[in-house]
N, C-alpha and C. Protein backbone atom coordinates (compact mmCIF):
# COMPACT_ATOMS: atom_id res chain seq x y z
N UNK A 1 4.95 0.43 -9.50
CA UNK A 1 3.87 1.24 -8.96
C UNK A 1 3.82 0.99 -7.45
N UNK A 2 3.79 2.27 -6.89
CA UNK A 2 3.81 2.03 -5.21
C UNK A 2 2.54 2.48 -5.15
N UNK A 3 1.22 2.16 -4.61
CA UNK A 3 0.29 3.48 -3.88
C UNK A 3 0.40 3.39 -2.61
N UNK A 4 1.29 2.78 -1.66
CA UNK A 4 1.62 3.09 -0.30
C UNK A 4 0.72 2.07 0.61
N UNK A 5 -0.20 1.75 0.44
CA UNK A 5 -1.18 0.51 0.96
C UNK A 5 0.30 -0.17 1.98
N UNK A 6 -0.48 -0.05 3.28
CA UNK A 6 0.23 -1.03 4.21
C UNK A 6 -0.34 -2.04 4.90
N UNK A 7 0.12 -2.74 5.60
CA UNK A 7 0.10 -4.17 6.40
C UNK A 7 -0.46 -3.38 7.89
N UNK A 8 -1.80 -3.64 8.48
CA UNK A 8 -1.97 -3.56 9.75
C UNK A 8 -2.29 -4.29 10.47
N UNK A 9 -2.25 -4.77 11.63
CA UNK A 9 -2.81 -5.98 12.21
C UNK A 9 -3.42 -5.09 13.15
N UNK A 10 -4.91 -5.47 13.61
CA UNK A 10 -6.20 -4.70 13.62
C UNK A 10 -6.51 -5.51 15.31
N UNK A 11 -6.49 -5.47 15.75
CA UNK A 11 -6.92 -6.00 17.33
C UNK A 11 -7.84 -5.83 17.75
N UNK A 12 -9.15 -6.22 18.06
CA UNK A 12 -10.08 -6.22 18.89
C UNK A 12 -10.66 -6.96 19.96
N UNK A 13 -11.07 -5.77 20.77
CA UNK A 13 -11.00 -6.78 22.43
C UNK A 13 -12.54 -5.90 23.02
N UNK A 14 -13.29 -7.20 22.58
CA UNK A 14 -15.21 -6.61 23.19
C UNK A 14 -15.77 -7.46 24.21
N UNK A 15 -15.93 -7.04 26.06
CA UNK A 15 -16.39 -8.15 26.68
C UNK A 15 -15.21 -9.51 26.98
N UNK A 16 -15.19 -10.78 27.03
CA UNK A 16 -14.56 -11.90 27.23
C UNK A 16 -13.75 -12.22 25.63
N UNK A 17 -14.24 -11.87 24.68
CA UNK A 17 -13.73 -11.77 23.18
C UNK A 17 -12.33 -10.86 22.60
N UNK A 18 -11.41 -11.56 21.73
CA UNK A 18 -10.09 -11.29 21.32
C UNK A 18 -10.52 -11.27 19.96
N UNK A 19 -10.29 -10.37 18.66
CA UNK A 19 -9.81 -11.15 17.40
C UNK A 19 -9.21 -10.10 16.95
N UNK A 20 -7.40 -10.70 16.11
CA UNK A 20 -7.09 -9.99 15.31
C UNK A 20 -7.08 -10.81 14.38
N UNK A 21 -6.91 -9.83 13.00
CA UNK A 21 -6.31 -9.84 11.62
C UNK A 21 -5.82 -8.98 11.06
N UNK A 22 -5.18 -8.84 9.84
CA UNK A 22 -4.69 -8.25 9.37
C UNK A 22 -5.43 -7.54 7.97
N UNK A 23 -4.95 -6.18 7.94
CA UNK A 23 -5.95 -5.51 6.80
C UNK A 23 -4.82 -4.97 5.96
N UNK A 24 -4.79 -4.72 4.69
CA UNK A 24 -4.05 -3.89 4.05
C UNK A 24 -5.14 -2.74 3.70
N UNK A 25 -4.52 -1.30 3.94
CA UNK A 25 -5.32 -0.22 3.91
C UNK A 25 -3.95 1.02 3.39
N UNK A 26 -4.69 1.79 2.75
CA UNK A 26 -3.83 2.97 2.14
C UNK A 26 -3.15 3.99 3.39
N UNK A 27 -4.48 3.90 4.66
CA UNK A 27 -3.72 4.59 6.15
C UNK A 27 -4.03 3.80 7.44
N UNK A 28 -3.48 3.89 8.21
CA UNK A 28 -4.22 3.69 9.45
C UNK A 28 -5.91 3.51 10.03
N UNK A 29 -6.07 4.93 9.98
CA UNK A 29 -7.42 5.55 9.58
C UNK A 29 -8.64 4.39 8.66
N UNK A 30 -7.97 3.95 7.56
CA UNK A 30 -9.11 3.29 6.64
C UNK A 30 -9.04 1.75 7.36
N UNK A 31 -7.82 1.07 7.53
CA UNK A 31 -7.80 0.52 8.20
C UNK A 31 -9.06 -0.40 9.11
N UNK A 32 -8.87 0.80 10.21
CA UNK A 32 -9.56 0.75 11.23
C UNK A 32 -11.33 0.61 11.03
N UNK A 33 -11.51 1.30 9.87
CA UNK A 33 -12.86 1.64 9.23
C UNK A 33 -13.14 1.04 8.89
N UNK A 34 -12.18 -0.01 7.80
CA UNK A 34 -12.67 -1.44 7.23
C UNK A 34 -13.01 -2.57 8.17
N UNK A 35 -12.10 -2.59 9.42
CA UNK A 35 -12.52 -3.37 10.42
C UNK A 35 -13.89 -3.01 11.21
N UNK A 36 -14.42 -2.10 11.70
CA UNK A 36 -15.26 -1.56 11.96
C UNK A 36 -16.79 -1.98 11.31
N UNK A 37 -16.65 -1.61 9.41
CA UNK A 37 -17.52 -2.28 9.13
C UNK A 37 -17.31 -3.61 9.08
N UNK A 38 -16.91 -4.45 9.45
CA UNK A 38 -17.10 -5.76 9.42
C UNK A 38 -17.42 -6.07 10.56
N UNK A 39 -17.14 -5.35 11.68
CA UNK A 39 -17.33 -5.86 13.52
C UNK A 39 -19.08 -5.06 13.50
N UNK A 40 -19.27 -3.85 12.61
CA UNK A 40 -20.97 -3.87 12.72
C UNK A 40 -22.04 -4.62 12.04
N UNK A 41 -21.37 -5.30 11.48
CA UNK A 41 -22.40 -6.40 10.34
C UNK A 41 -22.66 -7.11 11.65
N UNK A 42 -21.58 -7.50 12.28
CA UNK A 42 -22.62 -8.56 13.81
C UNK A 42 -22.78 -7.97 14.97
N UNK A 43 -21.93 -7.02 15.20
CA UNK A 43 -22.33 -6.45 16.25
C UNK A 43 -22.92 -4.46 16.20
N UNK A 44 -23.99 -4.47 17.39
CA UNK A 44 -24.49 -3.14 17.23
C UNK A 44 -23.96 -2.10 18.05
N UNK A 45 -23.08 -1.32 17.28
CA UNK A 45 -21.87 -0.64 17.57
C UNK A 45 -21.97 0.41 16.74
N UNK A 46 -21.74 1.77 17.85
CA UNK A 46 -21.07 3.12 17.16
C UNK A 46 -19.88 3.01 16.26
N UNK A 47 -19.43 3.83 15.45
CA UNK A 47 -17.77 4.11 15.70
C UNK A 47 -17.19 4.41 16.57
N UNK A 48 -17.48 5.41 17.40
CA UNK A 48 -17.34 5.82 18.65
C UNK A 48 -16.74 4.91 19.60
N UNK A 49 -18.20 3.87 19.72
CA UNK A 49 -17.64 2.59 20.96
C UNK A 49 -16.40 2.33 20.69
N UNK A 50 -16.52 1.51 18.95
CA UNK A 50 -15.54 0.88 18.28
C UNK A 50 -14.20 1.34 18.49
N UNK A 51 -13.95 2.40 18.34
CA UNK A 51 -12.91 3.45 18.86
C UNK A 51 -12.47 2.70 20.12
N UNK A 52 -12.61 2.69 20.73
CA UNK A 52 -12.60 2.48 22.45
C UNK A 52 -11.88 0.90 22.22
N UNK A 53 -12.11 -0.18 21.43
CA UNK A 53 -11.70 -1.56 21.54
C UNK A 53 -11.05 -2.04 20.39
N UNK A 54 -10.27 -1.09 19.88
CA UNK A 54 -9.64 -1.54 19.22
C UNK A 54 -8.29 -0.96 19.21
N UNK A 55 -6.99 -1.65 19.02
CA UNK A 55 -5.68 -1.66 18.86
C UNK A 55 -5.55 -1.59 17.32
N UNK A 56 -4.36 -0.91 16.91
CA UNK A 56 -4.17 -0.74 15.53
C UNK A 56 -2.55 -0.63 15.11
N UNK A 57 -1.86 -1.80 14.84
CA UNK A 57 -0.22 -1.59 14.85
C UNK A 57 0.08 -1.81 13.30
N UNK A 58 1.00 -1.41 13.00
CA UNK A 58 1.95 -1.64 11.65
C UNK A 58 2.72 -3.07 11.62
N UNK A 59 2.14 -3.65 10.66
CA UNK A 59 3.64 -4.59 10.31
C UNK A 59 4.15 -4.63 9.26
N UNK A 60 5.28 -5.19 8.84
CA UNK A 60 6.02 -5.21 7.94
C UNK A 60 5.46 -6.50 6.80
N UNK A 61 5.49 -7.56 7.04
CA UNK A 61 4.78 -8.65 6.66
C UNK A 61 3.73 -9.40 7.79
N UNK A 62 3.52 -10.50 7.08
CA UNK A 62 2.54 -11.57 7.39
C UNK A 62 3.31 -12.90 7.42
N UNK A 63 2.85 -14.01 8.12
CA UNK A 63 3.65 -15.39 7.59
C UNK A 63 2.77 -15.99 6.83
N UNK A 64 0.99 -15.73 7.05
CA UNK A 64 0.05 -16.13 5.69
C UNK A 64 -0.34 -15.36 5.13
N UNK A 65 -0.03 -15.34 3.96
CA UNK A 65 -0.65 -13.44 3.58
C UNK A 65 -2.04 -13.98 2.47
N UNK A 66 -2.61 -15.18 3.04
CA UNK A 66 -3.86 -15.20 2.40
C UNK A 66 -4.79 -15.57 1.56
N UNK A 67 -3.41 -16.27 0.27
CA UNK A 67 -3.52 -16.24 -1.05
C UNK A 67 -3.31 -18.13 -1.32
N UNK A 68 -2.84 -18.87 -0.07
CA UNK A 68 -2.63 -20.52 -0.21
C UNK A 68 -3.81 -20.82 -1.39
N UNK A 69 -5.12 -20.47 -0.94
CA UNK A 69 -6.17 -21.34 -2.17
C UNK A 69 -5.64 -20.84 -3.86
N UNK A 70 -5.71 -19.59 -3.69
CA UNK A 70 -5.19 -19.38 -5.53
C UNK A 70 -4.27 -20.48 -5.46
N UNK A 71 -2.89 -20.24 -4.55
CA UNK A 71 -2.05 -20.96 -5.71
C UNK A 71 -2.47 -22.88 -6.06
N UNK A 72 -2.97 -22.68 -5.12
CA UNK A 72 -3.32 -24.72 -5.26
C UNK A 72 -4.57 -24.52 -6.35
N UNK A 73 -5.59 -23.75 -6.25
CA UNK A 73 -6.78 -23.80 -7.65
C UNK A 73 -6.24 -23.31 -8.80
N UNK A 74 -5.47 -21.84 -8.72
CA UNK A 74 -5.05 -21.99 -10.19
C UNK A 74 -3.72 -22.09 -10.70
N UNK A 75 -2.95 -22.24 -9.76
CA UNK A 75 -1.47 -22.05 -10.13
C UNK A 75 -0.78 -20.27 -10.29
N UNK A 76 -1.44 -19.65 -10.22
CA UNK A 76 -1.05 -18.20 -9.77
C UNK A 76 -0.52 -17.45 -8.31
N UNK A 77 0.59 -17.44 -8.45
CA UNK A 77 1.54 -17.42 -6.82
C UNK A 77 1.19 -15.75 -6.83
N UNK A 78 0.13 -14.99 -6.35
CA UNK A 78 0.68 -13.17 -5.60
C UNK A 78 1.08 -12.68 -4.87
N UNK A 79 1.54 -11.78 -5.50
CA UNK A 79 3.07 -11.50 -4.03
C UNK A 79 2.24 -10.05 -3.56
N UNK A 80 2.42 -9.68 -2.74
CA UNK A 80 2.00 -8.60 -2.05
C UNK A 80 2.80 -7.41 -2.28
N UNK A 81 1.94 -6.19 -3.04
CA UNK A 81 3.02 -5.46 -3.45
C UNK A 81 3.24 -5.33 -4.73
N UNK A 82 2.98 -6.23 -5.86
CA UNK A 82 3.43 -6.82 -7.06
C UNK A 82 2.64 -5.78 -8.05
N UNK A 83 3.13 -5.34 -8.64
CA UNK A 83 2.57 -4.75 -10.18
C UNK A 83 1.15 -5.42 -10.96
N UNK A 84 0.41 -5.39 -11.18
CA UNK A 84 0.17 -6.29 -12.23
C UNK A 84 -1.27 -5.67 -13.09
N UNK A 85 -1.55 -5.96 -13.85
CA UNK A 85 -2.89 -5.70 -15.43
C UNK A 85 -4.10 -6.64 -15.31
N UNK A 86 -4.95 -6.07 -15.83
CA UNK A 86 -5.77 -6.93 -15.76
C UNK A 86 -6.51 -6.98 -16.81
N UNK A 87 -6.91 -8.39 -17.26
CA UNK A 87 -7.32 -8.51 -18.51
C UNK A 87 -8.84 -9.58 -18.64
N UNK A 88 -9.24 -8.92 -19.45
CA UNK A 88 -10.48 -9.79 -19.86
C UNK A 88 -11.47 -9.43 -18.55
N UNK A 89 -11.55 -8.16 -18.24
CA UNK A 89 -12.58 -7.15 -17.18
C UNK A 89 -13.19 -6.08 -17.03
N UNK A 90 -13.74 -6.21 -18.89
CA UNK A 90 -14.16 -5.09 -19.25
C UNK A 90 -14.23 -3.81 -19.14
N UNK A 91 -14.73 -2.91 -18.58
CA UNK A 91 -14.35 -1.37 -18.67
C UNK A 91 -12.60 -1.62 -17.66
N UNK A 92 -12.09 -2.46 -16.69
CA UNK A 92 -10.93 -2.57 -15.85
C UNK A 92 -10.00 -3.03 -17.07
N UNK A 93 -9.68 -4.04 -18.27
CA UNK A 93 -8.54 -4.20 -18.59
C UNK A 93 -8.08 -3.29 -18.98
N UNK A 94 -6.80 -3.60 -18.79
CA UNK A 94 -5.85 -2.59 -19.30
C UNK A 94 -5.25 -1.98 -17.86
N UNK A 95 -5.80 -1.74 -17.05
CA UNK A 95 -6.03 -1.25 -15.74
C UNK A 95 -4.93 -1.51 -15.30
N UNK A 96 -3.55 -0.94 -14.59
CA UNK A 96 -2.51 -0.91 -13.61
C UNK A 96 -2.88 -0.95 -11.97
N UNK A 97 -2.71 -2.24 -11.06
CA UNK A 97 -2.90 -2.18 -9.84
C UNK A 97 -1.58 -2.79 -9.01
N UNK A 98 -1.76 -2.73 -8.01
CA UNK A 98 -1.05 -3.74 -6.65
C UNK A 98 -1.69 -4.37 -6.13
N UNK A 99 -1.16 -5.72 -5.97
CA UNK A 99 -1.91 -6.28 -5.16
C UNK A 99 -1.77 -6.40 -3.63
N UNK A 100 -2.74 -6.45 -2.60
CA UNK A 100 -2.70 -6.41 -1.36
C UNK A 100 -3.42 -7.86 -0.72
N UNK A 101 -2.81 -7.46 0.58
CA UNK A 101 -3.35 -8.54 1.41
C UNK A 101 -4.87 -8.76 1.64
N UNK A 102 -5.76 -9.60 1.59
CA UNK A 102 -7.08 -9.76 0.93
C UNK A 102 -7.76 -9.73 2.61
N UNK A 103 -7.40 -9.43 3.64
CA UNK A 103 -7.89 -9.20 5.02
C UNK A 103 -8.47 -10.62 5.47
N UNK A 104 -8.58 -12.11 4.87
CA UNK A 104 -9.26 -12.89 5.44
C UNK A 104 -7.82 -14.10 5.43
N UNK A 105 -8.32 -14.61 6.22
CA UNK A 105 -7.12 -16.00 6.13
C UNK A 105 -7.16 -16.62 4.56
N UNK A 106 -7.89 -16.62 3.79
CA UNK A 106 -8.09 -17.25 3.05
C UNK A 106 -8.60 -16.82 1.71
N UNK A 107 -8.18 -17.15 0.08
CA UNK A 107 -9.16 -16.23 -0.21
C UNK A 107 -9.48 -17.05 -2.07
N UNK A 108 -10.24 -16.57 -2.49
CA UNK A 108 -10.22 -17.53 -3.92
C UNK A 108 -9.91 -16.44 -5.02
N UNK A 109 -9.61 -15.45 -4.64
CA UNK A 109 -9.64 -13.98 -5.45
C UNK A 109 -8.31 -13.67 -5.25
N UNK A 110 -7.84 -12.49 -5.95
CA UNK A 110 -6.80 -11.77 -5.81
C UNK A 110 -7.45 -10.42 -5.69
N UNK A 111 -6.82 -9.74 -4.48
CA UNK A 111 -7.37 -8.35 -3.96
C UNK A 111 -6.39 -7.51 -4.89
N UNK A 112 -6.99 -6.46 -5.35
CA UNK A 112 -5.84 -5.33 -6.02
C UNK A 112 -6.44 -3.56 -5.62
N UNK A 113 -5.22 -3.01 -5.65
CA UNK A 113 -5.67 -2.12 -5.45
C UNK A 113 -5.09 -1.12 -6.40
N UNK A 114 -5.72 0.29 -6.75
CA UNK A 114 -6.14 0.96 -7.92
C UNK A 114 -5.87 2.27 -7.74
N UNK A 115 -4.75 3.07 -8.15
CA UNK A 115 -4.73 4.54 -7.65
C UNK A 115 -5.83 4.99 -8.00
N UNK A 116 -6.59 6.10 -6.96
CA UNK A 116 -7.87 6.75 -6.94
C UNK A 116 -8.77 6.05 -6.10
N UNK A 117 -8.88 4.79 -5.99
CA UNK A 117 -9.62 4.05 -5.28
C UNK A 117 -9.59 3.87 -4.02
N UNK A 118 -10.45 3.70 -2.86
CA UNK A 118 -10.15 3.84 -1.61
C UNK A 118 -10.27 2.42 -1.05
N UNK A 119 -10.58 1.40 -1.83
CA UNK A 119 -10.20 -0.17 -1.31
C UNK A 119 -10.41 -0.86 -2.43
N UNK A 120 -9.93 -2.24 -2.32
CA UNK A 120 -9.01 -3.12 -3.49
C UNK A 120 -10.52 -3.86 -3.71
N UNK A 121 -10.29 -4.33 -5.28
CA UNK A 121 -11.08 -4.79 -6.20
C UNK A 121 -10.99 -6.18 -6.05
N UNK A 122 -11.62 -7.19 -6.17
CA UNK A 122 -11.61 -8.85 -6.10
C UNK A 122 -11.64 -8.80 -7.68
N UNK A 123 -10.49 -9.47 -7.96
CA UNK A 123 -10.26 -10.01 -9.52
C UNK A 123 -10.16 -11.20 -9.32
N UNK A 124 -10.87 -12.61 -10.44
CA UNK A 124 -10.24 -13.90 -10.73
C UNK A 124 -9.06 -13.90 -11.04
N UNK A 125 -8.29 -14.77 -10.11
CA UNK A 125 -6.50 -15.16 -10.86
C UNK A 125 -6.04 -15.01 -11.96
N UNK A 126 -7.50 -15.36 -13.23
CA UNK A 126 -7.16 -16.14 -14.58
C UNK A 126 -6.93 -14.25 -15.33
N UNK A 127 -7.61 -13.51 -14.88
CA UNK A 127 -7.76 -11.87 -15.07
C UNK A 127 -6.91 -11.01 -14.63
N UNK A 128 -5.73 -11.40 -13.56
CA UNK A 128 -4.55 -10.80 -13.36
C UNK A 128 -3.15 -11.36 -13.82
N UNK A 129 -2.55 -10.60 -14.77
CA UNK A 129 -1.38 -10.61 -15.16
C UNK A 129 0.10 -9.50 -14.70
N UNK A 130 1.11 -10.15 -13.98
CA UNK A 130 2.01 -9.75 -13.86
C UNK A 130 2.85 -8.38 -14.58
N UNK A 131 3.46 -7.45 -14.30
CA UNK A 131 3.46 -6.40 -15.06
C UNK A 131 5.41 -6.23 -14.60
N UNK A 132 5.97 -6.54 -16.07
CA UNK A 132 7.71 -6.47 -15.63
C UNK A 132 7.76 -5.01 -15.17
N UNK A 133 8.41 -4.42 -13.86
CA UNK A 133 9.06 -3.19 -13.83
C UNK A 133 9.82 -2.39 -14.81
N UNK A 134 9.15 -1.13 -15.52
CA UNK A 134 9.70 -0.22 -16.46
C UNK A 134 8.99 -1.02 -17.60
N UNK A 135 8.36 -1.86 -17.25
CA UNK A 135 7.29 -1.96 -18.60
C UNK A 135 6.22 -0.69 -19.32
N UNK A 136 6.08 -0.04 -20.53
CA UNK A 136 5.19 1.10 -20.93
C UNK A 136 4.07 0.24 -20.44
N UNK A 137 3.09 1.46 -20.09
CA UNK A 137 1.29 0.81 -19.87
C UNK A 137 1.01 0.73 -21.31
């Protein structure tokens, strides 16, 4: 399963202040939006302004893509990109996703994302299972 979700590294530059990170987003566009709402939770900002201070590039990978705490709490390594089911998540098992880069350095969840959906779901580790390629749903 591809749904196209890419790697952006998101730049913002407000006043004497720098921060990037990285977002996985289905375009550019959402991207930018997801960063946005997170730069207006503290700061009081148009989109508009926002527009104005921010950089928005493509990458290919990450060298942390996010996921160090899963594998040391539960022993579940996710790869970015990866197929996988989810189980024991009521109206979601059964459910076919990818997983993506979870946008924070750090994370205790596995981010997935869901054709139809316009951003990725926080599942427990113990609730995502691996899905072999050319496996039937």
């Amino acid at each position: 399963m591809l749904l196209g979700w890419k790697l952006y590294e998101v730049t913002i530059s407000w006043g004497p202040h720098t921060a990037t990170e990285v977002r996985s987003a289905p375009t550019r566009g959402k991207a930018i939006y997801q960063a946005y709402l997170s730069f207006s939770d503290a700061w009081d900002c148009t989109f508009r302004q926002f527009l104005k201070l921010v950089r928005v590039r493509r990458v290919p990978s990450v060298a942390d893509d996010g996921y160090g705490y899963v594998r040391r709490a539960y022993g579940f390594d996710p790869k970015i990109g990866a197929t996988v089911e989810l189980i024991n998540e009521g109206d979601w098992t059964g459910k076919r996703g990818e997983i993506v880069h979870p946008g924070k350095s750090t994370t205790a969840h596995v981010h997935v994302a869901f054709p139809g959906i316009g951003h990725a779901l926080i599942c427990h580790p113990h609730n995502v299972r691996f899905v072999q390629e050319g496996q039937a749903a």
